[in-house]
Protein backbone atom coordinates (compact mmCIF):
# COMPACT_ATOMS: atom_id res chain seq x y z
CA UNK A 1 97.59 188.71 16.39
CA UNK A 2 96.93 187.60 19.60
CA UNK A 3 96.95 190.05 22.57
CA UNK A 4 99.27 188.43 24.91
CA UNK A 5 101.91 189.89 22.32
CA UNK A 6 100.79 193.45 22.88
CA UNK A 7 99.41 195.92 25.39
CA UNK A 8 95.98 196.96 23.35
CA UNK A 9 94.95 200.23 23.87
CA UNK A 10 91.19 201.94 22.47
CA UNK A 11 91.29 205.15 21.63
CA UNK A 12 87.93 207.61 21.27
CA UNK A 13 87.97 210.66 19.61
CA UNK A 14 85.10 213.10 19.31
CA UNK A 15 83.24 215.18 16.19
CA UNK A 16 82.65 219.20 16.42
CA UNK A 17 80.53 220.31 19.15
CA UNK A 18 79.36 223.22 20.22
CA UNK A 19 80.59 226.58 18.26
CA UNK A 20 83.73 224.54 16.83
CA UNK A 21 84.09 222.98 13.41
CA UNK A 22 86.42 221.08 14.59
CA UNK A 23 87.71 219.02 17.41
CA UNK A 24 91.15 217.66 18.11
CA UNK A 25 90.49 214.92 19.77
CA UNK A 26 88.75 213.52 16.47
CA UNK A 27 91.93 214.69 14.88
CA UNK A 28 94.61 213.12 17.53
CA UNK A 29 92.82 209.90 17.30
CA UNK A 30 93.11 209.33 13.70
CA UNK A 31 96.34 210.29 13.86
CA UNK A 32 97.94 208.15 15.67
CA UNK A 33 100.06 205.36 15.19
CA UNK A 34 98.52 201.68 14.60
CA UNK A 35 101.38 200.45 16.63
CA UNK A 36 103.86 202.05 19.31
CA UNK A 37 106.99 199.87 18.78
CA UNK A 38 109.18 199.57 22.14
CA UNK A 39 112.64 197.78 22.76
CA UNK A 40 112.72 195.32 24.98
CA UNK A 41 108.95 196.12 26.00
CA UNK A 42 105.77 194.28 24.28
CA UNK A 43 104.19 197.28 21.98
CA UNK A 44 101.40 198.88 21.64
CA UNK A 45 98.54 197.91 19.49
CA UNK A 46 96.74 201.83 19.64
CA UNK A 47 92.95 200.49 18.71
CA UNK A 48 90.69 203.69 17.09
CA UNK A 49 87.18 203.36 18.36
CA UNK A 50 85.10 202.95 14.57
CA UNK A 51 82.69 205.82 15.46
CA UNK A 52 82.89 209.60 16.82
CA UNK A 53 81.01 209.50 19.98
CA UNK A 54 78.11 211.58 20.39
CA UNK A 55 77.43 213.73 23.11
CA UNK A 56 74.27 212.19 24.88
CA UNK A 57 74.63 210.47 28.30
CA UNK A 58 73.08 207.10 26.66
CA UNK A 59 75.64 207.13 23.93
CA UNK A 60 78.65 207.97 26.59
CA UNK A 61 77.10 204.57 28.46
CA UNK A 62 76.70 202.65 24.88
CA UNK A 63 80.07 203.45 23.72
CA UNK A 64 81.64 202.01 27.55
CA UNK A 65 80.06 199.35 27.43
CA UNK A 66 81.43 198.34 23.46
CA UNK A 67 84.64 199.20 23.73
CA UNK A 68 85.51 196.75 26.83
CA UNK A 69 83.35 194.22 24.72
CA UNK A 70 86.62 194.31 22.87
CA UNK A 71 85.11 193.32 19.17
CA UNK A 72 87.50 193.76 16.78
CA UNK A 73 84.82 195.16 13.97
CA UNK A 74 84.97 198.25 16.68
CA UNK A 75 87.68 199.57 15.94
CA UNK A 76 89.75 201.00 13.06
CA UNK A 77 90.61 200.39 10.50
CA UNK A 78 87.42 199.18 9.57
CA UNK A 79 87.33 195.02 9.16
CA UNK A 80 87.10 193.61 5.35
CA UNK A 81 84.01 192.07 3.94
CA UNK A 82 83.78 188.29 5.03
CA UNK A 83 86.43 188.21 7.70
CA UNK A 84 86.14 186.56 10.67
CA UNK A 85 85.07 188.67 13.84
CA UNK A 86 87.98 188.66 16.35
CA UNK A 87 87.61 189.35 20.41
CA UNK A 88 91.00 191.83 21.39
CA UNK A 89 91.39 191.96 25.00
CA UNK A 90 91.32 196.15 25.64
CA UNK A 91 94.02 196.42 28.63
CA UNK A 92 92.85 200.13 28.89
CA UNK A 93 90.78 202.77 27.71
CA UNK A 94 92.22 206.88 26.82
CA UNK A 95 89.09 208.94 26.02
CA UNK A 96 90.39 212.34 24.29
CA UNK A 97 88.82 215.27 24.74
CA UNK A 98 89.43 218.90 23.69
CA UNK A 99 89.41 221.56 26.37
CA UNK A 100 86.49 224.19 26.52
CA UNK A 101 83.97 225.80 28.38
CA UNK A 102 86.73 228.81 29.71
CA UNK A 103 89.75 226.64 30.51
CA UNK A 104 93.20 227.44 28.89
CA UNK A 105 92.95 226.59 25.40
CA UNK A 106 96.42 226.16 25.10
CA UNK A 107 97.26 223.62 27.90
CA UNK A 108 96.79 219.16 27.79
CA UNK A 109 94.74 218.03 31.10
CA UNK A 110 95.24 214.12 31.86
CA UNK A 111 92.31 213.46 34.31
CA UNK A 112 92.72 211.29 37.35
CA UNK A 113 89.14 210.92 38.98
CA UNK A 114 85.07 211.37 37.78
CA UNK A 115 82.17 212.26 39.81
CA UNK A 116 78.53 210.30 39.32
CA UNK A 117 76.90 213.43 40.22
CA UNK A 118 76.52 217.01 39.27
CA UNK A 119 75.90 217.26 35.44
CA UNK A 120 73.60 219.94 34.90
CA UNK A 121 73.61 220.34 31.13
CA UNK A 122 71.74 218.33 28.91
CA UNK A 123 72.97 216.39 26.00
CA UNK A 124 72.52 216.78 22.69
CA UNK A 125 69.31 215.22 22.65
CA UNK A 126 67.82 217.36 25.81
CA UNK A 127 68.08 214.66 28.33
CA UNK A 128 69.91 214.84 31.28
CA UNK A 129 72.00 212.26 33.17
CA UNK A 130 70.15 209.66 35.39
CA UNK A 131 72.12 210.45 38.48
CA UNK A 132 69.50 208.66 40.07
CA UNK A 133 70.07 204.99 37.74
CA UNK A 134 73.76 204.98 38.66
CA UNK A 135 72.90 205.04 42.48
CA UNK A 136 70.71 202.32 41.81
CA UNK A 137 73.52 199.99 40.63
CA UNK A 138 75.36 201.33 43.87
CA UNK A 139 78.07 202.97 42.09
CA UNK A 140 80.33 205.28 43.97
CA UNK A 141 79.93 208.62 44.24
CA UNK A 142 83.94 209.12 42.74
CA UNK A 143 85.72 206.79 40.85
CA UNK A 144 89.49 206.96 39.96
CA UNK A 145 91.86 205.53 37.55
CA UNK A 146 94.17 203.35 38.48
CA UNK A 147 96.99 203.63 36.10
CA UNK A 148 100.09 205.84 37.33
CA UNK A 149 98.88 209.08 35.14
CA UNK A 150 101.03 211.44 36.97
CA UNK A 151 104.10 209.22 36.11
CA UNK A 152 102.82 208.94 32.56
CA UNK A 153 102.62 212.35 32.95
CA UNK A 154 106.11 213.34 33.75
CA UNK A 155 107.36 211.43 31.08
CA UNK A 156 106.02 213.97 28.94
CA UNK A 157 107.12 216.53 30.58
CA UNK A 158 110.50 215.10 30.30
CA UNK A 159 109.79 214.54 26.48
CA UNK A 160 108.23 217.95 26.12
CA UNK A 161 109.51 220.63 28.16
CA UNK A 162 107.95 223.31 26.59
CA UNK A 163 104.58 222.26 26.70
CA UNK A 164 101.53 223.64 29.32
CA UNK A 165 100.55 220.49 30.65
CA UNK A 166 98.66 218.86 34.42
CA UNK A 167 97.60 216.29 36.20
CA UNK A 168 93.95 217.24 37.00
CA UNK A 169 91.17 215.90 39.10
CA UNK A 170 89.00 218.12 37.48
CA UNK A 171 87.59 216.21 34.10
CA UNK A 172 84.62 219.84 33.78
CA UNK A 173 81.19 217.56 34.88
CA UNK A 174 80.27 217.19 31.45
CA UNK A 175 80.68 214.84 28.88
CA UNK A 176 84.43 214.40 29.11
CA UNK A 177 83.83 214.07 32.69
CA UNK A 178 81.11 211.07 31.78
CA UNK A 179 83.20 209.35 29.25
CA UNK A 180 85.60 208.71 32.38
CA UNK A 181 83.21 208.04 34.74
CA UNK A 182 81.07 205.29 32.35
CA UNK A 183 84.24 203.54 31.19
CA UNK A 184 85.63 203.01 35.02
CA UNK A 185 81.59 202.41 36.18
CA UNK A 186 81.11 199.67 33.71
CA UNK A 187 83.62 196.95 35.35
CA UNK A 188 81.39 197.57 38.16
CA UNK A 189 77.81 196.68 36.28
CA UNK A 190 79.06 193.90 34.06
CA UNK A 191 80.65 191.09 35.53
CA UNK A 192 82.48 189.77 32.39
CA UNK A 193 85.17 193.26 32.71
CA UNK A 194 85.45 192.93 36.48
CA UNK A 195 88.81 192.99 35.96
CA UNK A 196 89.30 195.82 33.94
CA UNK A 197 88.45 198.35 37.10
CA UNK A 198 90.63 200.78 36.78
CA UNK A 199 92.03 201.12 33.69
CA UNK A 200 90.65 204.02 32.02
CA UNK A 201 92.14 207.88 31.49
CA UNK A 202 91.30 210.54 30.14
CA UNK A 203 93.76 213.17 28.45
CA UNK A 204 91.93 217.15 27.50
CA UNK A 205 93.36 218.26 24.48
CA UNK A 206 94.15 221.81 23.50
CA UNK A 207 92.28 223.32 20.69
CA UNK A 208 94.58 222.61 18.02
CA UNK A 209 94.31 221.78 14.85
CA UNK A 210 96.89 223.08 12.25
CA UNK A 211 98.61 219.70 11.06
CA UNK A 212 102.00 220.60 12.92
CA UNK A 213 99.89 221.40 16.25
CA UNK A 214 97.88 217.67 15.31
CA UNK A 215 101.18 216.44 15.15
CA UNK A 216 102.53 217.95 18.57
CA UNK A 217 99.44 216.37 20.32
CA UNK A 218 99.94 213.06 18.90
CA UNK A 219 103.62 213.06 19.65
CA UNK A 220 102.71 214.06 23.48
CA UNK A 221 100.06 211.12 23.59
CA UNK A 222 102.12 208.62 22.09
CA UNK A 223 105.01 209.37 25.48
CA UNK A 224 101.56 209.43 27.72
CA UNK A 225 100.49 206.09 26.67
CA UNK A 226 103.67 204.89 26.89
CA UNK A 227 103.31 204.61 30.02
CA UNK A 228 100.39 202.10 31.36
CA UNK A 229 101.13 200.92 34.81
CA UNK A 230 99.71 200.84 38.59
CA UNK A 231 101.17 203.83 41.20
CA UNK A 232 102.23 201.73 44.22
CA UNK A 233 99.03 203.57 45.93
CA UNK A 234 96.29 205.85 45.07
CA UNK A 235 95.94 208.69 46.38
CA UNK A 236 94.16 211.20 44.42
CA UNK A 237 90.98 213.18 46.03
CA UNK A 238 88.41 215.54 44.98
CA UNK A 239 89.55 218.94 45.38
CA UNK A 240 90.41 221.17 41.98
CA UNK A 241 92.64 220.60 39.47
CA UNK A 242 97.25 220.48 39.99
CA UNK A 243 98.29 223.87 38.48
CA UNK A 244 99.55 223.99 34.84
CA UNK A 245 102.85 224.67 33.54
């Protein structure tokens, strides 16, 4: 299946965290389509990162760095005994994330930029970030992505009338905030995915997780991802997130 036929998209997804026992972004991810068929369009090949992320700031960097490495064995579903490994070519990255720490649990967030600095929690192994490491590679102190999300987004909105939903430049400076920021950094650090800058996003999820709310969320990413392309200019800046509705 080679990738010139498709647009390949990974997909992460997260386990419980904090007070939940569960998460839908874990949920959304594996319940997604293997393929997003379009007319007159190449499709879609969605690929599920293998493993639920963890929350510590060297995993976040770990799990960056893999997924551009593009192995197929990385992704789902998992590769049978004695076949070959294959290299897919990732053409972007859509972290999921469910919303917490006081925002509207009800409402989807698709994230535009991610700061370097600012994390003040730890992870889940007590260490903090390494602000300090990322200056030394001369990473910026905001990175953006540089696929059209608030197009994406209005498509759907069109899809989904009903729905709370925002463009926000606001990802919460924790982990969700990291995923984005490690997965645009690491074009930067690694020469091989210079090209790649860019093309990552990151969509907050609301806590949901009945199987026709699971279902609603996966409907809603399948018309965001159906959208990957470059706004004619970029133009979003640090200043709190577009209101919801």
């Amino acid at each position: 299946m080679p990738s010139k036929d498709y647009l390949n998209v990974a997909v992460t997804g997260n386990p419980p965290f904090m007070k939940y026992n569960f998460n839908t972004s874990q949920l959304v991810r594996d319940a997604l389509p293997n393929v997003i068929e379009r007319a007159g369009k190449k499709n879609i090949r969605i690929l599920k990162y293998y493993r639920d992320t963890l929350d510590t700031y060297t995993d976040v960097r770990f799990v960056s760095n893999d997924i551009w490495s593009g192995k197929r064995s990385r992704f789902l579903p998992a590769p049978q005994p004695g076949e070959r490994e294959e290299h897919v070519d990732v053409d972007f990255i859509l972290h999921l994330g469910m919303i917490a720490l006081g925002w509207n649990p009800d409402q989807f967030r698709f994230e535009t930029i991610a700061r370097r600095d600012g994390y003040k929690l730890p992870g889940d192994d007590g260490k903090q970030v390494d602000s300090d490491y990322s200056k030394s590679l001369g990473l910026p102190e905001v990175l953006s992505t540089s696929l059209d999300v608030e197009a994406a987004w209005r498509m759907v909105k069109q899809d989904h009338p009903h729905v709370t939903s925002c463009v926000s430049d606001d990802a919460g400076l924790y982990f969700c905030e990291f995923r984005l920021y490690s997965s645009l950094a690491e074009p930067y650090v690694t020469k091989e995915f210079g090209n790649k800058k860019g093309w990552v996003v990151f969509e907050h999820l609301p806590q949901l997780h009945t199987r026709d709310e699971i279902d609603l969320a996966r409907d809603i990413t399948v018309s965001f991802i159906n959208w990957p392309r470059r706004p004619s200019h970029l133009h979003w800046e640090l200043g709190g997130a577009t209101n919801c509705y």
